[in-house]
N, C-alpha and C. Protein backbone atom coordinates (compact mmCIF):
# COMPACT_ATOMS: atom_id res chain seq x y z
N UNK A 1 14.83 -21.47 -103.73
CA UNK A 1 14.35 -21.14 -102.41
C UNK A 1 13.02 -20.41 -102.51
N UNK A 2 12.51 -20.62 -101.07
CA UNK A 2 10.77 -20.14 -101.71
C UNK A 2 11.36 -18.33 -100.95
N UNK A 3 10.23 -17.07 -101.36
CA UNK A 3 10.27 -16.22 -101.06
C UNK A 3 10.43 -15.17 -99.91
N UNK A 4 9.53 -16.42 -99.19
CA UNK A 4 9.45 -15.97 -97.94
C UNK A 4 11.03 -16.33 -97.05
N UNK A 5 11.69 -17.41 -97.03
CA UNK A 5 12.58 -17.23 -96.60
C UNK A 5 14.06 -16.57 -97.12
N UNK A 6 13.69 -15.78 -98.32
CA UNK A 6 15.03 -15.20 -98.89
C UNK A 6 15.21 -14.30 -98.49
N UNK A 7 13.93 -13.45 -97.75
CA UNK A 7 14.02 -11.70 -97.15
C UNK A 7 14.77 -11.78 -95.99
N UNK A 8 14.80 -12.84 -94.96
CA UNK A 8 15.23 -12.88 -94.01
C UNK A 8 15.21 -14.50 -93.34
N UNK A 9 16.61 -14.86 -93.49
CA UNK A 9 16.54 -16.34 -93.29
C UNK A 9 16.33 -16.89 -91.81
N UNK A 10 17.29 -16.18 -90.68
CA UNK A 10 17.12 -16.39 -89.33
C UNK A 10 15.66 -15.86 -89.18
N UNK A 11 14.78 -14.97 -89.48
CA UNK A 11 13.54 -14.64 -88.94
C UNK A 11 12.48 -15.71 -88.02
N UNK A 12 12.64 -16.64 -88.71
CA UNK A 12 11.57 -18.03 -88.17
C UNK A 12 12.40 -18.13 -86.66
N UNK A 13 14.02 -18.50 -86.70
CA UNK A 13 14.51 -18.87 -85.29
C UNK A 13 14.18 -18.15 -84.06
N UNK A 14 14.95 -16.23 -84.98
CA UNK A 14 14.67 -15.23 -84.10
C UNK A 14 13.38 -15.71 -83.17
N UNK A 15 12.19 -15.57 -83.98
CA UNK A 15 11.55 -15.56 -83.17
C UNK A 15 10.70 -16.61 -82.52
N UNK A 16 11.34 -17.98 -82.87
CA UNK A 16 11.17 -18.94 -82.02
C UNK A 16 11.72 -18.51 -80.79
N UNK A 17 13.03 -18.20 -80.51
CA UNK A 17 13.57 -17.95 -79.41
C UNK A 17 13.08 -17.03 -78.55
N UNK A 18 12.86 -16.40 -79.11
CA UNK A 18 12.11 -14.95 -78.33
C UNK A 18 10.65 -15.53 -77.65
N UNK A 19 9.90 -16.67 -78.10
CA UNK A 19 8.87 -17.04 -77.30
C UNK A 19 9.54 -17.96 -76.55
N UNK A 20 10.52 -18.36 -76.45
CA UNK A 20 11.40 -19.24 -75.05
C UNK A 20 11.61 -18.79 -74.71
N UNK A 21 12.29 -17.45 -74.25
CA UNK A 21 13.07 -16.56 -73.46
C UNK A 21 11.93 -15.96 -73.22
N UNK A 22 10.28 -15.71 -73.56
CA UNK A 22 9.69 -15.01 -72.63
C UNK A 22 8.81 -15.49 -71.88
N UNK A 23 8.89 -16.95 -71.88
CA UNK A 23 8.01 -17.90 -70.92
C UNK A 23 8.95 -17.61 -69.35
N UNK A 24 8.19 -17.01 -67.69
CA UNK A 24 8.58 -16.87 -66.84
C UNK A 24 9.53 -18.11 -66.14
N UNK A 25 10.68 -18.10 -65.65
CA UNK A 25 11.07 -19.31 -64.85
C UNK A 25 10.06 -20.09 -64.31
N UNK A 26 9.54 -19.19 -63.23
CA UNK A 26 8.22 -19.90 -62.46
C UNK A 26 7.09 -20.59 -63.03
N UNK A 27 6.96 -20.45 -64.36
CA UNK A 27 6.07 -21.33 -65.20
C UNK A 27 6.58 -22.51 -65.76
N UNK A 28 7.77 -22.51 -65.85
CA UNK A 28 8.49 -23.31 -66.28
C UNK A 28 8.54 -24.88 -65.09
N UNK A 29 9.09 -24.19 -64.00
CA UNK A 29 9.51 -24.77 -62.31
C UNK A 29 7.86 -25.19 -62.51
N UNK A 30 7.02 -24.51 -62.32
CA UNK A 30 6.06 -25.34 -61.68
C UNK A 30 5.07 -26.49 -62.71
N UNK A 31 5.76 -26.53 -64.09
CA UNK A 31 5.10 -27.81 -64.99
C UNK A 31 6.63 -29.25 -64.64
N UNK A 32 7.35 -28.52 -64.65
CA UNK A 32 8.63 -29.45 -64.03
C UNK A 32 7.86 -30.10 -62.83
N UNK A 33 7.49 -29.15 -62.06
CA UNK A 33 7.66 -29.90 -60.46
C UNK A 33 6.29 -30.77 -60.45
N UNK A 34 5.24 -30.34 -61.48
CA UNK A 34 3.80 -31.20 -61.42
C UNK A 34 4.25 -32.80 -62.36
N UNK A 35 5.27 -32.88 -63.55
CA UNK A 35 5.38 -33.44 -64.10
C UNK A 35 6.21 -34.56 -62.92
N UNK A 36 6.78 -34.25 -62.36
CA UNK A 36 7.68 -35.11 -61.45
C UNK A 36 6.70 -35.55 -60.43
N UNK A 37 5.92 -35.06 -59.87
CA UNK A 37 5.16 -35.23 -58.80
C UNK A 37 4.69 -36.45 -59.84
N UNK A 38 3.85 -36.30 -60.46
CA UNK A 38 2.77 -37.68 -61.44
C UNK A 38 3.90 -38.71 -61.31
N UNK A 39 5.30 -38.48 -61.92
CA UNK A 39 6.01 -39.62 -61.96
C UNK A 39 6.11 -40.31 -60.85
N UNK A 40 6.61 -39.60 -59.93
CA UNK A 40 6.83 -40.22 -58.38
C UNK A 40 5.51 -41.15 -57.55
N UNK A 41 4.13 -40.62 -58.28
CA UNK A 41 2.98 -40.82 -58.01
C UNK A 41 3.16 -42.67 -59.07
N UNK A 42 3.32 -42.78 -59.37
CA UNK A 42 3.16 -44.06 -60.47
C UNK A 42 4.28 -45.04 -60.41
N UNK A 43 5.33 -44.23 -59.83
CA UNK A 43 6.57 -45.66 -58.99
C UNK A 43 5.87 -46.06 -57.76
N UNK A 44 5.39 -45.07 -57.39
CA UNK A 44 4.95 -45.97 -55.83
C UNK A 44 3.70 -46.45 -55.73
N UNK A 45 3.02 -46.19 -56.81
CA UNK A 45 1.69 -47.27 -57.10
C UNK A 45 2.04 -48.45 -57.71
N UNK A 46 3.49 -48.91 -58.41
CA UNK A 46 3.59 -49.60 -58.93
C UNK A 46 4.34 -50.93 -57.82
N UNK A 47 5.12 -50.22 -56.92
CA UNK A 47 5.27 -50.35 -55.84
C UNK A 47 4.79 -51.29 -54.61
N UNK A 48 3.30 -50.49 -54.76
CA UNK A 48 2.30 -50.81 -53.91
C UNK A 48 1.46 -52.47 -54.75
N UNK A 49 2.10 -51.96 -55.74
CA UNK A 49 1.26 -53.71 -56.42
C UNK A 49 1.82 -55.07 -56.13
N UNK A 50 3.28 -54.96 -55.96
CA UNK A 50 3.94 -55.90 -55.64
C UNK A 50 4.35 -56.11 -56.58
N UNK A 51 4.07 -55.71 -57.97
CA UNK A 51 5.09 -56.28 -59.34
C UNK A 51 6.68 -55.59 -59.40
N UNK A 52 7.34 -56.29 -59.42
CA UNK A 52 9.09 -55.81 -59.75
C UNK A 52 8.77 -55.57 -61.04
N UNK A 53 9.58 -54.46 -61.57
CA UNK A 53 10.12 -54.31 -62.63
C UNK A 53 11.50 -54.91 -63.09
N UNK A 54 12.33 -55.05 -62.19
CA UNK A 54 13.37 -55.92 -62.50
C UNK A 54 13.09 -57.26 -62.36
N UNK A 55 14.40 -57.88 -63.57
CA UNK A 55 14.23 -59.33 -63.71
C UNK A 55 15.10 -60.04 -62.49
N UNK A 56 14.90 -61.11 -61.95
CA UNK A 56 16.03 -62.10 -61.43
C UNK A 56 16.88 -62.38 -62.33
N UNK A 57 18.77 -62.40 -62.05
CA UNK A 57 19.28 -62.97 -62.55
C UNK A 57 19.92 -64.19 -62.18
């Protein structure tokens, strides 16, 4: 094992986690709600083209 992880093995997770748990909800909600908006934005342009995405069966 290399050195650095023999002093303390959880250390790397610890503090992965600790920068998830300190990103605000509201930062979170509002890349959610922009990411959905684009999606919703690109069904109904696709929409507007007249191409189906589904096949006839």
């Amino acid at each position: 094992m290399s050195g650095n992880s023999s002093a303390k093995p959880n250390a790397n997770f610890t503090d992965f986690v600790r920068r998830i748990t300190s990103v605000p909800h509201s930062e979170i909600k509002a890349k959610l709600d922009a990411e959905k908006a684009a999606k919703q934005v690109s069904k109904t342009s696709s929409r507007v083209s007249g191409v189906s995405s589904k096949r006839a069966t």
